[in-house]
N, C-alpha and C. Protein backbone atom coordinates (compact mmCIF):
# COMPACT_ATOMS: atom_id res chain seq x y z
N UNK A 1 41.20 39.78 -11.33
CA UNK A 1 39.84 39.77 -10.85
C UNK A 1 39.05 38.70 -11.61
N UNK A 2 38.55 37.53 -11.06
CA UNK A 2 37.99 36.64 -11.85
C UNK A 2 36.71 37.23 -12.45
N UNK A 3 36.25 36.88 -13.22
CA UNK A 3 34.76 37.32 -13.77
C UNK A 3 33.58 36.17 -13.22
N UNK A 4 32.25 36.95 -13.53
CA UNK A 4 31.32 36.52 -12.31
C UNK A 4 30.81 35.11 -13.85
N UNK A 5 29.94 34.48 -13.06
CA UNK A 5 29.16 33.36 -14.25
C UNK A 5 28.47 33.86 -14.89
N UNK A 6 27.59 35.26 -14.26
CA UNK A 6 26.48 35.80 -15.30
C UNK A 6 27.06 36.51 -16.30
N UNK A 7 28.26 37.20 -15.71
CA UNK A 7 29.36 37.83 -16.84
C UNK A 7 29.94 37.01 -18.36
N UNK A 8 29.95 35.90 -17.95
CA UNK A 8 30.77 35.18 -18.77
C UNK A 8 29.23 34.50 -19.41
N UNK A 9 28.22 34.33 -18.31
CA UNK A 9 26.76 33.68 -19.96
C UNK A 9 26.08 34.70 -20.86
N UNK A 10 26.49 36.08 -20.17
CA UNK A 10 26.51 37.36 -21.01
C UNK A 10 27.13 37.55 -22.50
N UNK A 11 27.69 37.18 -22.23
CA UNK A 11 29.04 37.52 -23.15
C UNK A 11 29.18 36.31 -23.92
N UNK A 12 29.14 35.12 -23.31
CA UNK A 12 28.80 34.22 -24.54
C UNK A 12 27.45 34.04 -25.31
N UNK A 13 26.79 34.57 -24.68
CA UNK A 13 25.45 34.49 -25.02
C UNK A 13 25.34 35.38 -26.55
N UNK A 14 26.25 36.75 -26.36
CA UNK A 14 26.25 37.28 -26.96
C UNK A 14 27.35 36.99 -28.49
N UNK A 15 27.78 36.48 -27.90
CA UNK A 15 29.18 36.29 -29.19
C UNK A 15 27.98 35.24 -29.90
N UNK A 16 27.29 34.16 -29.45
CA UNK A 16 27.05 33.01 -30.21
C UNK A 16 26.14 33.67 -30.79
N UNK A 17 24.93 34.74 -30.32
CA UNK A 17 23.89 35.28 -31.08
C UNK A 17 24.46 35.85 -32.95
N UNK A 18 25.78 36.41 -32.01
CA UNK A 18 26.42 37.27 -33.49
C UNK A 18 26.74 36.26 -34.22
N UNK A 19 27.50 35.36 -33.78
CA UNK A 19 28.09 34.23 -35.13
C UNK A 19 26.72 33.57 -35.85
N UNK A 20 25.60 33.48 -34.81
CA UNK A 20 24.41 32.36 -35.54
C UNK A 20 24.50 33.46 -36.67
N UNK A 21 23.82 34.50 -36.26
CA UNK A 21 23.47 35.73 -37.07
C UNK A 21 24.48 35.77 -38.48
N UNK A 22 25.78 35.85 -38.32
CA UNK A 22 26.77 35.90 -39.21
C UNK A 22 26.27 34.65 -40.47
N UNK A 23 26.47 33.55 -39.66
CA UNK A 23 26.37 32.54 -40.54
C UNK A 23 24.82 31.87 -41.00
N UNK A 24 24.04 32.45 -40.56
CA UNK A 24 22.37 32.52 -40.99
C UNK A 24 22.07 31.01 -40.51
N UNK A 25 22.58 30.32 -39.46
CA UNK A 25 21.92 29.28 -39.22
C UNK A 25 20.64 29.25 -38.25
N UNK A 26 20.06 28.30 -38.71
CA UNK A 26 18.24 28.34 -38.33
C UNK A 26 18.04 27.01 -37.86
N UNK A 27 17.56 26.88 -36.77
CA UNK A 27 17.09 25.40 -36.03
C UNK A 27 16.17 24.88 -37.17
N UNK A 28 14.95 25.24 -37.72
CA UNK A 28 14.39 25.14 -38.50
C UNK A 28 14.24 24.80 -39.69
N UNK A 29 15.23 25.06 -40.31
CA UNK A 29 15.88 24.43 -41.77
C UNK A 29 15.78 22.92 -41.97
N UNK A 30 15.37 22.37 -40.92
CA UNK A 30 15.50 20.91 -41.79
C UNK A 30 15.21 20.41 -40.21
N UNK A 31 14.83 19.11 -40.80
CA UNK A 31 13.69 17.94 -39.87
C UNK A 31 14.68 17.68 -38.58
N UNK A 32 14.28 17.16 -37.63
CA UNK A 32 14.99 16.40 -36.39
C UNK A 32 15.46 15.22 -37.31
N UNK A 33 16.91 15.19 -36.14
CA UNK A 33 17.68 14.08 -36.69
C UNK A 33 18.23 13.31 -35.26
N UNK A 34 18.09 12.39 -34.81
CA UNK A 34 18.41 11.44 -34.05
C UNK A 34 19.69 11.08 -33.40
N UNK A 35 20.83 11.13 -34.83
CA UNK A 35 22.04 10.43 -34.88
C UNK A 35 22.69 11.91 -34.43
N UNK A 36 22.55 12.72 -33.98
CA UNK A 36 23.52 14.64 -34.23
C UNK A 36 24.13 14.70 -35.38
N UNK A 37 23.63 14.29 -36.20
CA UNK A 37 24.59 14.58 -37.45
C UNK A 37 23.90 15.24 -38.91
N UNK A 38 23.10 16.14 -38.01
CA UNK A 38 22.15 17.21 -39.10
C UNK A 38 23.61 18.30 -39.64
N UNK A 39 23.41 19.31 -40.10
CA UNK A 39 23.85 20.40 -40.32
C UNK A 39 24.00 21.06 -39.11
N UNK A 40 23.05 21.26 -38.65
CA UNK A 40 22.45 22.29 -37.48
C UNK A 40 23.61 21.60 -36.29
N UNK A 41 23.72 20.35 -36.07
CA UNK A 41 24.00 19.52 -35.04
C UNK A 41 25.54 19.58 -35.13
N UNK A 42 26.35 19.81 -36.50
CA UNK A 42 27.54 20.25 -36.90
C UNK A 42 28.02 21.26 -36.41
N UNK A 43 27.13 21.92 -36.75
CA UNK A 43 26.95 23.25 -36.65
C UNK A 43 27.45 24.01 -35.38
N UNK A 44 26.34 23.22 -34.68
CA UNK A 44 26.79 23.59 -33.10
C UNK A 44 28.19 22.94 -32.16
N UNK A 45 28.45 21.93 -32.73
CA UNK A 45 29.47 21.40 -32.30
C UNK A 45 30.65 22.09 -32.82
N UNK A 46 31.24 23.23 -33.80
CA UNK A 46 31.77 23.86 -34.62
C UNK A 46 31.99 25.07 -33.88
N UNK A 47 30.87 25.33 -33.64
CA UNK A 47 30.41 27.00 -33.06
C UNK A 47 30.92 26.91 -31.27
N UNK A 48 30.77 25.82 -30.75
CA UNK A 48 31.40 25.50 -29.33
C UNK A 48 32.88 25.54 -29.12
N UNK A 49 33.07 24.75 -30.53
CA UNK A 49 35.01 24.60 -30.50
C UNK A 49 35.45 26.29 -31.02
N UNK A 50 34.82 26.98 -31.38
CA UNK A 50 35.03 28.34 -31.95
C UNK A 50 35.38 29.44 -30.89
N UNK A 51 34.23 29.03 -29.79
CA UNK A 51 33.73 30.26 -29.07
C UNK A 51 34.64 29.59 -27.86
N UNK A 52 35.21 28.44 -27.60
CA UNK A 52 36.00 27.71 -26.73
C UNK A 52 37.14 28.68 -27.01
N UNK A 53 37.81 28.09 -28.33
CA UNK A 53 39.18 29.10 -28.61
C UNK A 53 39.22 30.22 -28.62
N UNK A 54 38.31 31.01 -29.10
CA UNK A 54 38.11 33.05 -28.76
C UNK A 54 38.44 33.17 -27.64
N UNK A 55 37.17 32.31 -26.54
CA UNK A 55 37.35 32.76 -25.65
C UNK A 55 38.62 32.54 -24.63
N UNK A 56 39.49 31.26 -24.75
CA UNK A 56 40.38 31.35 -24.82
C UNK A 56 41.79 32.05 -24.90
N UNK A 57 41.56 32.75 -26.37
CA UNK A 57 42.59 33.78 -26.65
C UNK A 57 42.20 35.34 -26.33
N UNK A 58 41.23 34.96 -25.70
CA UNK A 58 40.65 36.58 -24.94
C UNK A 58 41.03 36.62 -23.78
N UNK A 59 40.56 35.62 -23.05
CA UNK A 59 40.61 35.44 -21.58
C UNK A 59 41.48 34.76 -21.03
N UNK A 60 42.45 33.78 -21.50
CA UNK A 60 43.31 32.67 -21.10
C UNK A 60 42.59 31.61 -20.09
N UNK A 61 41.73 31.55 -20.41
CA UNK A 61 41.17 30.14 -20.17
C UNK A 61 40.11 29.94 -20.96
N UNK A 62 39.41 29.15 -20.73
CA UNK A 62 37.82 28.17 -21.06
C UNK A 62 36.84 28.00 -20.47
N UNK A 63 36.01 28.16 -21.00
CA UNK A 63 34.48 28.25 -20.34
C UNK A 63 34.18 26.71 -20.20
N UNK A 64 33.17 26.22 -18.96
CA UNK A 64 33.24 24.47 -18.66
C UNK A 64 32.30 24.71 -20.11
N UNK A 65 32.17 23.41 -20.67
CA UNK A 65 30.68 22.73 -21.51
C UNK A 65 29.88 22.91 -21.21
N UNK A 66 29.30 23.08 -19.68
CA UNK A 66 28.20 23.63 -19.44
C UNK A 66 27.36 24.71 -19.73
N UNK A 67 28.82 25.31 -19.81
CA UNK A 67 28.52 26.96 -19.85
C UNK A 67 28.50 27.62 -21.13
N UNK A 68 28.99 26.99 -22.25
CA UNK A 68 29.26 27.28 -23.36
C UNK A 68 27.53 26.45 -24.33
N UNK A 69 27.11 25.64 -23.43
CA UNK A 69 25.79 25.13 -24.11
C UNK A 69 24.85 26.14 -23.63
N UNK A 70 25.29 26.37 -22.80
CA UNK A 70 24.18 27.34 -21.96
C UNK A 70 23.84 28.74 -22.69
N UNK A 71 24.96 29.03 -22.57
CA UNK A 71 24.93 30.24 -23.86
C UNK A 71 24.38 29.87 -24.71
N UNK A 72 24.76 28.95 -26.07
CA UNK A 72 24.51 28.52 -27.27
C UNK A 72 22.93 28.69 -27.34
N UNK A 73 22.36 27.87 -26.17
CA UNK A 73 20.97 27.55 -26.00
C UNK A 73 19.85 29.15 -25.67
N UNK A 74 20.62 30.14 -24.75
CA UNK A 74 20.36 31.06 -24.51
C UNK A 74 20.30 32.27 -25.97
N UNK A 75 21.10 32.23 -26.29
CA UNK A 75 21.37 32.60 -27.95
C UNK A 75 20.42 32.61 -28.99
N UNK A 76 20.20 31.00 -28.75
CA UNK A 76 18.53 30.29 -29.67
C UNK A 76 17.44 30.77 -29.20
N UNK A 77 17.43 30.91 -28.06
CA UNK A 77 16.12 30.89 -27.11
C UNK A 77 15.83 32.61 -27.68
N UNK A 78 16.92 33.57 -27.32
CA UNK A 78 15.97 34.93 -27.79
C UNK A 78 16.22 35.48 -29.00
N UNK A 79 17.03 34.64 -30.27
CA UNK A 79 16.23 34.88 -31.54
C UNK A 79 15.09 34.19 -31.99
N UNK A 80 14.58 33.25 -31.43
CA UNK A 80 13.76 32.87 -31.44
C UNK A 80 12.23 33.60 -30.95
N UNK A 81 12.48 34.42 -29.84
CA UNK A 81 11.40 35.08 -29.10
C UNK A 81 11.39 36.02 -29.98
N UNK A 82 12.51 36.61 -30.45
CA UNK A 82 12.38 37.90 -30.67
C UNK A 82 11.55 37.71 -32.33
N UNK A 83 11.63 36.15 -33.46
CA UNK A 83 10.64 36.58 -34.23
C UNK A 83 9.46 35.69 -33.81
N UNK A 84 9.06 35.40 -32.87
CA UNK A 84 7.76 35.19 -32.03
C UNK A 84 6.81 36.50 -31.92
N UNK A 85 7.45 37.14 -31.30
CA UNK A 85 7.22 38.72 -30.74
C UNK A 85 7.00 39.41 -32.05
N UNK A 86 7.78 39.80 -33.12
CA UNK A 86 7.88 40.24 -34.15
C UNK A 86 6.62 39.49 -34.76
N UNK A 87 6.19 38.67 -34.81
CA UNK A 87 4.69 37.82 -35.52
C UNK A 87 3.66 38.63 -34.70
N UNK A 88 3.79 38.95 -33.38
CA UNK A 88 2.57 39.29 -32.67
C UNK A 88 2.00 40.96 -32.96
N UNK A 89 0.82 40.86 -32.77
CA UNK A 89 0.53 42.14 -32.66
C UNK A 89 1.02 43.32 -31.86
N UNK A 90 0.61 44.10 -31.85
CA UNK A 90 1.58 45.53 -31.22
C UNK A 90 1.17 45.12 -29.60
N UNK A 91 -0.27 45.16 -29.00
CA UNK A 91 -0.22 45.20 -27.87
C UNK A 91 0.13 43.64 -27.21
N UNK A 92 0.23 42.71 -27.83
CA UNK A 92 0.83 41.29 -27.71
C UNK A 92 2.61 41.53 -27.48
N UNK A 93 2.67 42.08 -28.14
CA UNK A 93 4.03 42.54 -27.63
C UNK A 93 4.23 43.52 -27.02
N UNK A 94 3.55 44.65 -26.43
CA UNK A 94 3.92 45.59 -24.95
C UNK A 94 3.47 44.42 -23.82
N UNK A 95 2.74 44.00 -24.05
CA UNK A 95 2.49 43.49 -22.45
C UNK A 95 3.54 42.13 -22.44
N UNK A 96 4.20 41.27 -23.58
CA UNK A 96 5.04 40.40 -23.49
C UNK A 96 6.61 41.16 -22.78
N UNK A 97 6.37 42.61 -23.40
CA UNK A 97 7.77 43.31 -22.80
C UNK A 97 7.81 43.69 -21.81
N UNK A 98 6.77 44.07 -21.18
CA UNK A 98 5.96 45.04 -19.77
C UNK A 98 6.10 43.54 -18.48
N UNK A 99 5.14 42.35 -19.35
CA UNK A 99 5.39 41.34 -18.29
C UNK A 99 5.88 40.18 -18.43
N UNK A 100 7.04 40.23 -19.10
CA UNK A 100 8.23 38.44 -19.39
C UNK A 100 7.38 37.37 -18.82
N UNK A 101 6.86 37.45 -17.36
CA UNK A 101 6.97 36.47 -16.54
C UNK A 101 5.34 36.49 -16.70
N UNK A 102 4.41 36.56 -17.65
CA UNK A 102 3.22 36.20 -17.91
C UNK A 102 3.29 35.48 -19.09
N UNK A 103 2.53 34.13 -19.20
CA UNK A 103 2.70 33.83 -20.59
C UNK A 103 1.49 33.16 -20.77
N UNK A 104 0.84 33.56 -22.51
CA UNK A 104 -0.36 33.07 -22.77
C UNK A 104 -0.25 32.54 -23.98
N UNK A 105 -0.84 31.58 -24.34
CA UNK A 105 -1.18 30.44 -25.27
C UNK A 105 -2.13 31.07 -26.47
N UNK A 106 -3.13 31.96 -26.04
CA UNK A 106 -3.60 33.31 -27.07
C UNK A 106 -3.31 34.20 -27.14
N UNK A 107 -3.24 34.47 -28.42
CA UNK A 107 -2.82 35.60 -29.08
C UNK A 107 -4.44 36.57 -28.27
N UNK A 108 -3.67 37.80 -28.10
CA UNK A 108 -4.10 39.51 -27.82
C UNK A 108 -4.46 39.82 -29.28
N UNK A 109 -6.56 40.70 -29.09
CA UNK A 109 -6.46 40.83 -30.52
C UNK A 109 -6.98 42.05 -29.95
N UNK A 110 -7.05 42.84 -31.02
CA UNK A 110 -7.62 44.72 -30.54
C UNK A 110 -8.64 45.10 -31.78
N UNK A 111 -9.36 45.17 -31.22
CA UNK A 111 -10.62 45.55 -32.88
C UNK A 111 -10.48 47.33 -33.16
């Protein structure tokens, strides 16, 4: 039974969250670099050839490049929200959870 695409950006999405997590890497740690040859930029190129071979020896095949950035990027994107969210106030974050698909530039304040 082949597996679906959302199945497989699921699941990578999820493996790469755990390894960032594992290995405490942070976009943030250090300035833009031009040439890809930050830490971070290692980093990710490391973490692709990683999650290539797992998935690999899980599944007997390979996810395209596409799909494996996609994840990676997806990965970043909601630890990232999640300490966005975590900065915000309580009702800044029910209505960010209540409505994803609203987004405001001010912060919600409650006296």
């Amino acid at each position: 039974m082949p597996l679906s695409d959302e199945y497989i950006l699921n699941e990578l999405t999820a493996w790469f969250r755990r390894r960032l997590d594992e290995l405490r890497i942070r976009f943030d740690d250090e300035p833009l670099g031009y040439e890809a040859n930050t830490a971070y930029d290692i980093a990710f190129y490391r973490l692709l050839a990683e999650a290539r071979d797992a998935w690999l020896a899980r599944h007997g095949y390979t996810p395209t490049p596409g799909q494996l950035t996609k994840a990676f990027f997806n990965a970043e994107f909601e630890r990232s929200r999640e300490e966005r969210l975590a900065r915000r106030n309580w009702l800044a974050r029910a209505i960010c959870r209540l409505f994803p698909f609203k987004t405001s530039r001010s912060r919600f304040h409650v006296k």
